[in-house]
Protein backbone atom coordinates (compact mmCIF):
# COMPACT_ATOMS: atom_id res chain seq x y z
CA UNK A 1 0.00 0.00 0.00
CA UNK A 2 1.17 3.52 -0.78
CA UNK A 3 1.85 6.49 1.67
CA UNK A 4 -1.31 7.86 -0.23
CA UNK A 5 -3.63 5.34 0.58
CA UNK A 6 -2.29 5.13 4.49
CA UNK A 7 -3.05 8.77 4.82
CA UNK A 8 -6.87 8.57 3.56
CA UNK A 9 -7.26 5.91 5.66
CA UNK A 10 -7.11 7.68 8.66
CA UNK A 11 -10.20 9.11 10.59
CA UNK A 12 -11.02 12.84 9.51
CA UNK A 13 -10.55 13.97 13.36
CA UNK A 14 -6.90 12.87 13.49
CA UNK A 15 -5.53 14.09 10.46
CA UNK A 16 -2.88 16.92 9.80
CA UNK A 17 -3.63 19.92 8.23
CA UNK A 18 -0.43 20.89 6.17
CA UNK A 19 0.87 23.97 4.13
CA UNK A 20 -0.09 25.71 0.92
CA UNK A 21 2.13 26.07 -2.08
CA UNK A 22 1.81 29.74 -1.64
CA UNK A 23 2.65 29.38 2.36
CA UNK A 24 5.84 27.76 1.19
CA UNK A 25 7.35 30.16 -1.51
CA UNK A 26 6.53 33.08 1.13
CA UNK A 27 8.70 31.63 3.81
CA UNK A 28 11.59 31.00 1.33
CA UNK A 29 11.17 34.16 -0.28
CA UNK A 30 12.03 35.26 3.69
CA UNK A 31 15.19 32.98 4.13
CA UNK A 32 16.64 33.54 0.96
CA UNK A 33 16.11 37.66 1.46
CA UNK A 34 17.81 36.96 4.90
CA UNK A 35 20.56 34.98 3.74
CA UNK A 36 21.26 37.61 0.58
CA UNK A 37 21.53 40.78 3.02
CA UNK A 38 23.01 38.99 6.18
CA UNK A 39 25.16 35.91 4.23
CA UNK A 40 23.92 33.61 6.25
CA UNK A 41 20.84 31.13 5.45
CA UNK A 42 18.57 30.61 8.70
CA UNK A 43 17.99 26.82 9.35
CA UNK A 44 13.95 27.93 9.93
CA UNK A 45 11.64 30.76 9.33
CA UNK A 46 7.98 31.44 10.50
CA UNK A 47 5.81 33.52 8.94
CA UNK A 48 1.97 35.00 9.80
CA UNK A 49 -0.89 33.13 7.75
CA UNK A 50 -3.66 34.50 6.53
CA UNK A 51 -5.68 31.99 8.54
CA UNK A 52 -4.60 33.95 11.17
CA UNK A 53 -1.44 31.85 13.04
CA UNK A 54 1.45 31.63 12.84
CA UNK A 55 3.87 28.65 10.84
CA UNK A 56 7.98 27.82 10.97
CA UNK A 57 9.15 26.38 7.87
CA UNK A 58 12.31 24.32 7.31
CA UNK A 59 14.89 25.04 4.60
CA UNK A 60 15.90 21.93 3.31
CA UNK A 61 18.55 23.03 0.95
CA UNK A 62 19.70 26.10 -0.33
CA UNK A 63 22.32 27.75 -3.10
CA UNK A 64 24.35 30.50 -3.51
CA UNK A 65 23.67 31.57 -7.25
CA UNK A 66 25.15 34.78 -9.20
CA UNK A 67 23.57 37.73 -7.23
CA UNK A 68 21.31 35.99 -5.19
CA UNK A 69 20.74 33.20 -2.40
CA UNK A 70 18.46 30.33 -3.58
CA UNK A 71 16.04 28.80 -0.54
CA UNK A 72 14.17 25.21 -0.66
CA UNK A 73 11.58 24.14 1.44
CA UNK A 74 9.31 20.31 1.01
CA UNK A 75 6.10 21.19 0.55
CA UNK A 76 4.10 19.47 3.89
CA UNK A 77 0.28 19.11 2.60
CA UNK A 78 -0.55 17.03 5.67
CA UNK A 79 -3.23 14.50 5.39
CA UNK A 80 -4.70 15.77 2.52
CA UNK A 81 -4.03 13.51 -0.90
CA UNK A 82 -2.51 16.98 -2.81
CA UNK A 83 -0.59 16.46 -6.11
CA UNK A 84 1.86 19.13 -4.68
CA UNK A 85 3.06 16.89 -1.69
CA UNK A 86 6.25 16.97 -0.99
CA UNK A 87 6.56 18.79 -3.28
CA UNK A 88 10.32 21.49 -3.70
CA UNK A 89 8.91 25.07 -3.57
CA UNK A 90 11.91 27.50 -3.99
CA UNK A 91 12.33 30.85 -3.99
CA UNK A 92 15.06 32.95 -5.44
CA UNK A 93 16.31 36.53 -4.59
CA UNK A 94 18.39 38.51 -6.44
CA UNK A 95 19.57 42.42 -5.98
CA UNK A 96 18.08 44.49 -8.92
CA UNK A 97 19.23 47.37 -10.37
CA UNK A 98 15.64 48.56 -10.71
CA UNK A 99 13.92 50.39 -7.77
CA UNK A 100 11.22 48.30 -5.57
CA UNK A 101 10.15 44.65 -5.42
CA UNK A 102 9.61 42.46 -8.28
CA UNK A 103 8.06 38.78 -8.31
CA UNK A 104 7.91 36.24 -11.06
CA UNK A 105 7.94 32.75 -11.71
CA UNK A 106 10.66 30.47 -12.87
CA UNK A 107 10.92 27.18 -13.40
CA UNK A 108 7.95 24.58 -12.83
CA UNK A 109 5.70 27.36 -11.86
CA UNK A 110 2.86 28.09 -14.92
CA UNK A 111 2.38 31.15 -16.79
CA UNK A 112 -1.23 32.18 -17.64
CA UNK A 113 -2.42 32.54 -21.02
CA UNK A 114 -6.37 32.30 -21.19
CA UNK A 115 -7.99 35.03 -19.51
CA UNK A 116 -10.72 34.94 -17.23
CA UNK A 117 -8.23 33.68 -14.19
CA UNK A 118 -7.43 36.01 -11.00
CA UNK A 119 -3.89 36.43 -13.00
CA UNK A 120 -3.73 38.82 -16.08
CA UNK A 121 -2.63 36.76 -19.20
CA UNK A 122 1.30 36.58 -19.50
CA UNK A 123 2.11 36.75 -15.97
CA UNK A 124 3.14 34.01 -13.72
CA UNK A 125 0.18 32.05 -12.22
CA UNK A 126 1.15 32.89 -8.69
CA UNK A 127 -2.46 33.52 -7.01
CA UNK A 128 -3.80 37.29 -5.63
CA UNK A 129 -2.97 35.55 -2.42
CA UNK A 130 0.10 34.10 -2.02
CA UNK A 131 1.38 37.35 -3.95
CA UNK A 132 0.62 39.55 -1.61
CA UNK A 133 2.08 37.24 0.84
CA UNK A 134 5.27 36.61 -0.73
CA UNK A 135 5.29 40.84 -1.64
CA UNK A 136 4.35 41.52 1.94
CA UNK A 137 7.34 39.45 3.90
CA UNK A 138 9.75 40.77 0.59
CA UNK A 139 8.59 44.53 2.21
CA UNK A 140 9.09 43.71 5.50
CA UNK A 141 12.64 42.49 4.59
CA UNK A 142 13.50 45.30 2.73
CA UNK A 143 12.56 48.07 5.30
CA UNK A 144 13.94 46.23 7.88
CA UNK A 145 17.52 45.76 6.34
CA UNK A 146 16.80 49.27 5.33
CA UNK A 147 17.91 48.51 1.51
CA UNK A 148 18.38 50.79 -0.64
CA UNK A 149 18.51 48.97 -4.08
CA UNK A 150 15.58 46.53 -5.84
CA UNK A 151 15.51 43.03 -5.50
CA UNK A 152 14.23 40.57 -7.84
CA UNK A 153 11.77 37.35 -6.12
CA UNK A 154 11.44 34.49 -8.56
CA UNK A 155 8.91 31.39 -7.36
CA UNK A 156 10.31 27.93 -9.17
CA UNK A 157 8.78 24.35 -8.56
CA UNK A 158 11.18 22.27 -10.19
CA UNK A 159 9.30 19.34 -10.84
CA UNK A 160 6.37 21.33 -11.56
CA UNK A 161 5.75 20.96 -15.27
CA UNK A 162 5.39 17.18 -14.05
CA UNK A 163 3.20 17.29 -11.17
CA UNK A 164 0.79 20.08 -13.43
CA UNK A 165 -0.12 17.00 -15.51
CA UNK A 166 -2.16 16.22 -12.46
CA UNK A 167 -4.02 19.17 -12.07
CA UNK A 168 -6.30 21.08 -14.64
CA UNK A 169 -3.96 23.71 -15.62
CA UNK A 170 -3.59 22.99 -18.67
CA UNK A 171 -7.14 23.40 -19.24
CA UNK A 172 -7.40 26.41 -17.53
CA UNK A 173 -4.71 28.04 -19.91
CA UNK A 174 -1.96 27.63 -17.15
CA UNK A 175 1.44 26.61 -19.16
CA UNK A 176 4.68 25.27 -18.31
CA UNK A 177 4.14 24.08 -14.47
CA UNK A 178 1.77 24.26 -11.18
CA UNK A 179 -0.15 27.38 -9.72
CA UNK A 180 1.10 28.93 -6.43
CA UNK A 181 -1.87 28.97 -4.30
CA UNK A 182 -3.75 29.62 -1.23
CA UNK A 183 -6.14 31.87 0.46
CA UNK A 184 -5.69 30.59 4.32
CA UNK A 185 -1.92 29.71 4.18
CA UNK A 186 -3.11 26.35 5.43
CA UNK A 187 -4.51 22.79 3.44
CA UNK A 188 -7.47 21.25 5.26
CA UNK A 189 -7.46 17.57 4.86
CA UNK A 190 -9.67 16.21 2.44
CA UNK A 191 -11.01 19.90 1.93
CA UNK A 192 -13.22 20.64 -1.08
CA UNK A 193 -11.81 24.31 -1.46
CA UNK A 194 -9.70 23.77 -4.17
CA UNK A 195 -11.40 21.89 -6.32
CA UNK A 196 -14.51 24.47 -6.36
CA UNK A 197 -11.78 27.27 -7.09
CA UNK A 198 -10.54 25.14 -10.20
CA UNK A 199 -14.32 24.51 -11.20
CA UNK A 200 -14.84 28.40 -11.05
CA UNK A 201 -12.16 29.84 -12.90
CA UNK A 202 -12.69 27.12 -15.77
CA UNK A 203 -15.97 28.59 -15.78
CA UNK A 204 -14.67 31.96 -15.91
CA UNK A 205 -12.25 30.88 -18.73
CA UNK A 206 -14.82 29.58 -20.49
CA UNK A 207 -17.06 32.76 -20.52
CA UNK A 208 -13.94 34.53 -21.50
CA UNK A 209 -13.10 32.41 -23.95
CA UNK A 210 -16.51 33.26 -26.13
CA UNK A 211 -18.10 29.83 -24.83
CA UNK A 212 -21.72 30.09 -24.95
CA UNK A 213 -22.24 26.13 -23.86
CA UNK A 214 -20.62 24.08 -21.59
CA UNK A 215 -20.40 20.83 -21.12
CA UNK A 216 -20.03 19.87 -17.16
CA UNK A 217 -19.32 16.19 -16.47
CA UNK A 218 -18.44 14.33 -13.01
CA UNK A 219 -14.81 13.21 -14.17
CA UNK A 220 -12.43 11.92 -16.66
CA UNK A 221 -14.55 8.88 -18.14
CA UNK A 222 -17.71 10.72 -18.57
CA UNK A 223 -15.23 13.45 -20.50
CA UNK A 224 -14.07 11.58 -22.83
CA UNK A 225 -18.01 10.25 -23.67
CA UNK A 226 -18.60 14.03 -23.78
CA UNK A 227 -15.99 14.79 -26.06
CA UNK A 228 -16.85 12.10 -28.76
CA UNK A 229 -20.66 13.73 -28.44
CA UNK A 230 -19.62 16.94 -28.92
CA UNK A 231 -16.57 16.97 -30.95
CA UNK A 232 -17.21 20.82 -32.05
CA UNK A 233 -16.84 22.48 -29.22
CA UNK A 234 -13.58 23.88 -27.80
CA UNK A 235 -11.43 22.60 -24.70
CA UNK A 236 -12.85 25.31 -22.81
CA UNK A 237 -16.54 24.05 -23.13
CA UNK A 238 -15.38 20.98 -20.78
CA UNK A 239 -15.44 21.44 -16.57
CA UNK A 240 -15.13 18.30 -15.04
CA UNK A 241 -17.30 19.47 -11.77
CA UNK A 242 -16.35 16.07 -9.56
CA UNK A 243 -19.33 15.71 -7.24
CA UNK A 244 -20.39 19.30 -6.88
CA UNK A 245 -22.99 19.74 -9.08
CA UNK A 246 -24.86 22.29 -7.65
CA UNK A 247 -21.81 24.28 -7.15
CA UNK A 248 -21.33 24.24 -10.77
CA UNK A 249 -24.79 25.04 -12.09
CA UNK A 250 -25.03 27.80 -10.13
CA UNK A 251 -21.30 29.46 -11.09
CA UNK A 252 -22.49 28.48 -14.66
CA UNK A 253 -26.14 30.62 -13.99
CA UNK A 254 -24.16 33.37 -12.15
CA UNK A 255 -21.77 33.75 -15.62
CA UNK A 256 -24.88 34.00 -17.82
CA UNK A 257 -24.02 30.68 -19.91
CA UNK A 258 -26.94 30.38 -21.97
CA UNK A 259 -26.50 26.51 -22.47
CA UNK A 260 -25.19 23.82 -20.21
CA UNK A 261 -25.08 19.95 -21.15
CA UNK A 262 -24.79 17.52 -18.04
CA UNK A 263 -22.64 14.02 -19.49
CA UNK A 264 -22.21 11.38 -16.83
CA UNK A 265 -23.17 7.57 -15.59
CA UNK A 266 -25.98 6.28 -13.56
CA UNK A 267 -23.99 6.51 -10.24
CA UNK A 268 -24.34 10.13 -9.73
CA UNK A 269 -26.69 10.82 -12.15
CA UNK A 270 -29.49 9.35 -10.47
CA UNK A 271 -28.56 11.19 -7.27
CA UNK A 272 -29.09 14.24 -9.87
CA UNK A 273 -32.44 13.03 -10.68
CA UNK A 274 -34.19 12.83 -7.43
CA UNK A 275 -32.64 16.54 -6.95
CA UNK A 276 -28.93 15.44 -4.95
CA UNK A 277 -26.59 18.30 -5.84
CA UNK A 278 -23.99 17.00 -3.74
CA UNK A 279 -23.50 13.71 -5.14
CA UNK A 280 -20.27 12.44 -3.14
CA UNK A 281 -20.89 8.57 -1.97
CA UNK A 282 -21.06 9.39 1.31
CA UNK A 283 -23.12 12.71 0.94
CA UNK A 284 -26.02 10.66 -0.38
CA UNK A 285 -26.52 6.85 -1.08
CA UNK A 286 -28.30 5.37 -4.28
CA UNK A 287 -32.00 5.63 -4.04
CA UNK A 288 -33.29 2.10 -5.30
CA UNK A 289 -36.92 2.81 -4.25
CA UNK A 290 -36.23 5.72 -6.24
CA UNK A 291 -35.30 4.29 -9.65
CA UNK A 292 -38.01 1.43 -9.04
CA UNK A 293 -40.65 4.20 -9.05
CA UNK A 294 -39.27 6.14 -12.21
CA UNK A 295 -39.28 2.35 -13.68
CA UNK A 296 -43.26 2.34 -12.47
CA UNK A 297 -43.41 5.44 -14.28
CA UNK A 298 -42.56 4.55 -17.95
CA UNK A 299 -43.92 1.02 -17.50
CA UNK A 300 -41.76 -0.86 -16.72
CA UNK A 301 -43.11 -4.45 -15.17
CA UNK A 302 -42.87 -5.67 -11.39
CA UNK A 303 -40.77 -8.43 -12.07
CA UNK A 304 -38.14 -5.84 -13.19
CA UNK A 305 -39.02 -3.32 -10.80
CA UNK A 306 -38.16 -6.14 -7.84
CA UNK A 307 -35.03 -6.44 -9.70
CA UNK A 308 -33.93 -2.92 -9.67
CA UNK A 309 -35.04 -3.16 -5.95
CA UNK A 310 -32.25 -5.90 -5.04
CA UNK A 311 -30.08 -4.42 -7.39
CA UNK A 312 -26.32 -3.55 -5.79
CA UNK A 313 -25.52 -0.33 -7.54
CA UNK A 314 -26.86 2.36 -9.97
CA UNK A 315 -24.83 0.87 -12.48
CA UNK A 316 -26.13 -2.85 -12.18
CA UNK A 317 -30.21 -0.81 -12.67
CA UNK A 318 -28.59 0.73 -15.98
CA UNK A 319 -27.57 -2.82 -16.84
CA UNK A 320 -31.27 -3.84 -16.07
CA UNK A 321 -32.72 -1.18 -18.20
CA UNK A 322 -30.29 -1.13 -20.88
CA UNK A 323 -32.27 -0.26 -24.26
CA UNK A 324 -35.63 0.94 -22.12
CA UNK A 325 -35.38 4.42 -24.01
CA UNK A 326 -38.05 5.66 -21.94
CA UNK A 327 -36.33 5.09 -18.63
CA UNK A 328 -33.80 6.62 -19.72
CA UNK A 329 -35.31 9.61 -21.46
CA UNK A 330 -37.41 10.71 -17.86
CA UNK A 331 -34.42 9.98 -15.89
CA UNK A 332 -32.35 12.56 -18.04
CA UNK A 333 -35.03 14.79 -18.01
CA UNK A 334 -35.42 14.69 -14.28
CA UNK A 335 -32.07 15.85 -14.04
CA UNK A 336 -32.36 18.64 -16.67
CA UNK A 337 -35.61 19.69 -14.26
CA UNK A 338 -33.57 19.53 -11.27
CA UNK A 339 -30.79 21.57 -12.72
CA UNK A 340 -33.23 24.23 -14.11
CA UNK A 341 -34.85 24.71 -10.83
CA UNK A 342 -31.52 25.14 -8.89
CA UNK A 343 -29.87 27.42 -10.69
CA UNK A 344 -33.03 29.84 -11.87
CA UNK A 345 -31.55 31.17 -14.53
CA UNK A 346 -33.13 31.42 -18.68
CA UNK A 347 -31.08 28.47 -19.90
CA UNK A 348 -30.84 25.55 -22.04
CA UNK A 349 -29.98 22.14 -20.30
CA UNK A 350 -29.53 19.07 -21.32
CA UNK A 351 -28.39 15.49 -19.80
CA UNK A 352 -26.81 12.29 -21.19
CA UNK A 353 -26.70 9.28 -19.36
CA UNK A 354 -23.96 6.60 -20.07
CA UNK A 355 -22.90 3.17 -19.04
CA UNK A 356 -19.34 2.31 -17.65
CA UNK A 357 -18.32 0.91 -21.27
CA UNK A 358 -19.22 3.99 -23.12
CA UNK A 359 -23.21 3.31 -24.27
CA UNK A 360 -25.39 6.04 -24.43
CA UNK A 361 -28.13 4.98 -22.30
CA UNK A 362 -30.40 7.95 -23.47
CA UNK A 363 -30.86 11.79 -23.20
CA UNK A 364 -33.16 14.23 -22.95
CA UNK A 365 -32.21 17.70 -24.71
CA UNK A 366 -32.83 21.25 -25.03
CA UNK A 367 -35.02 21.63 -21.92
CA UNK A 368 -35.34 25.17 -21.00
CA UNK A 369 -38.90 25.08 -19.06
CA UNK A 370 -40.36 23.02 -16.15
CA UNK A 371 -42.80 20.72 -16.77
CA UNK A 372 -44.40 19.92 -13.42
CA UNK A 373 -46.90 17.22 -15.20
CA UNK A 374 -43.23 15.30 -16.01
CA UNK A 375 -41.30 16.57 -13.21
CA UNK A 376 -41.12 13.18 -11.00
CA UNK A 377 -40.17 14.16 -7.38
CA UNK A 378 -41.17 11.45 -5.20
């Protein structure tokens, strides 16, 4: 078993909370400032989060480089299964011949170019956040060592053009490496936070991007059905939205997207159906009464209905059900009724159901009304 798996293993109550990327670069932007003036490289720093607390910070390595000091710090994410643990997070300062502070990214750390993101297009995607962090102990440096010449911060990740391959950067317009992020300083284990943010701003690329219909599925399988159904549209159109539908829907109705089509399986789909916009496993189980009663609905005999009664998963009903177009059809548009209601919003929705080996179990499309003579809710 992997460290990974160990860690979610444990119970919620006794897990670590670690350190943001954006924590990190901030504390070694403060060693390596203190180790350029003084010429000597503190073993720890601590620095105030935005959480409110304070947090030391080990330097793990550093380097003298041509006019600067180089600092290294491990990225600690705690308990919480991040694609930045353990992650090196340096930070480079330099003396500048130019007046003031100035911040970019280097090596492993992205550079936006979409817009719509909290970072204009060309700069380095280090977040609103952790800038002002990072600018903030760079100030405090500088007017305490009373300086009278510029220095030059530069964020690098050097395996971070790797570990981006994890994320959805490169979706989101983000090239070349991870974001530096963060809004508490902190990573709460198993936290949703981050995920939501990513859902957001490839919303908000999306709208900037001229997209005028998005395509929202619940992860990487039910993409890649959605992309073979709708092969026109651009990468932008796609927001894999995890379990949070609701979440989505409603960014999507606060950006004024006039279209929105749902792609996923029967799992979490049928949560969507009975009105679930939360669909994690342990948010909400499968309701088998539920899908016996839509069944009732369209016809469907009580030999079959018993079936999908004793049936195991969502999955194992679709298997039941498999070529019952009508099923399928009310169940898509209870979900397309569902979604319309939540967000509240003039828009076009539409939802198509799959099965684990890529069969389009049916769809119901272009619903922009409620139809409370169809609208099945228990």
């Amino acid at each position: 078993m992997n460290e990974q798996s160990k860690r979610t293993k444990k119970d919620p109550s006794e897990m670590r909370h670690g350190y943001t990327t954006g924590s990190c670069a901030t504390a070694m932007t403060k060693a390596a400032l203190q180790g350029l003036v003084t010429g000597k490289v503190p073993e720890e720093v601590t620095i105030y989060l935005p959480v409110g607390k304070y947090a030391t910070f080990k330097v793990s390595a550093f380097e003298v480089v041509d006019g600067g000091v180089m600092c290294e710090t491990i990225k600690d994410a705690g308990d919480d299964p991040d694609a930045t643990h353990k992650a090196r997070i340096q930070s480079t300062v330099y003396y500048s011949n130019e007046e003031g502070i100035h911040l970019d990214g280097g090596i492993g750390v992205g550079r936006v170019t979409k817009p719509g993101l909290p970072v204009p297009v060309g700069q380095a995607a280090i977040n609103p956040v952790p800038r002002k962090m990072i600018l903030g102990v760079a100030q405090e440096g500088y007017d305490y060592y009373q300086l009278n010449r510029g220095i030059n911060v530069v964020i690098s990740v050097p395996d971070g053009e790797e570990i981006a391959k994890k994320t959805l950067n490169g979706r989101l317009g983000i090239i070349g490496g991870i974001s530096i992020l963060g809004t508490r300083g902190t990573v709460v284990p198993f936290s949703s936070s981050a995920f939501m943010a990513s859902i957001a701003q490839a919303i908000s690329v999306a709208k900037e991007a001229g997209c005028d219909h998005l395509v929202i599925t619940t992860g990487g399988r039910s993409e890649k059905f959605a992309l073979k159904q709708y092969p026109h549209l651009p990468e932008e159109a796609f927001i894999e939205m995890g379990d949070f539908i609701g979440f989505t829907l409603k960014n999507i109705a606060r950006k004024k997207i006039p279209k929105v089509s749902l792609v996923g399986m029967m799992g979490k789909f049928s949560k969507l159906a009975r009105g679930v916009m939360m669909v994690h496993s342990k948010s909400a189980p499968i309701s088998f009464e539920f899908l016996a009663e839509m069944a009732n609905r369209v016809g469907v005999d009580e030999k079959t209905q018993q079936e999908i009664l004793q049936a195991n998963t969502a999955s194992q009903v679709g298997e039941i059900l498999q070529g019952n177009d009508a099923f399928f059809e009310a169940l898509s548009k209870n979900c397309c009724y569902y979604a319309l209601n939540h967000m509240n919003a003039e828009i076009e929705v539409s939802t198509s159901l799959y099965a684990m080996n890529g069969d389009c179990l049916g769809k119901a499309e272009n619903i922009d009304k409620l139809d409370e003579n169809d609208w099945y809710r228990g």
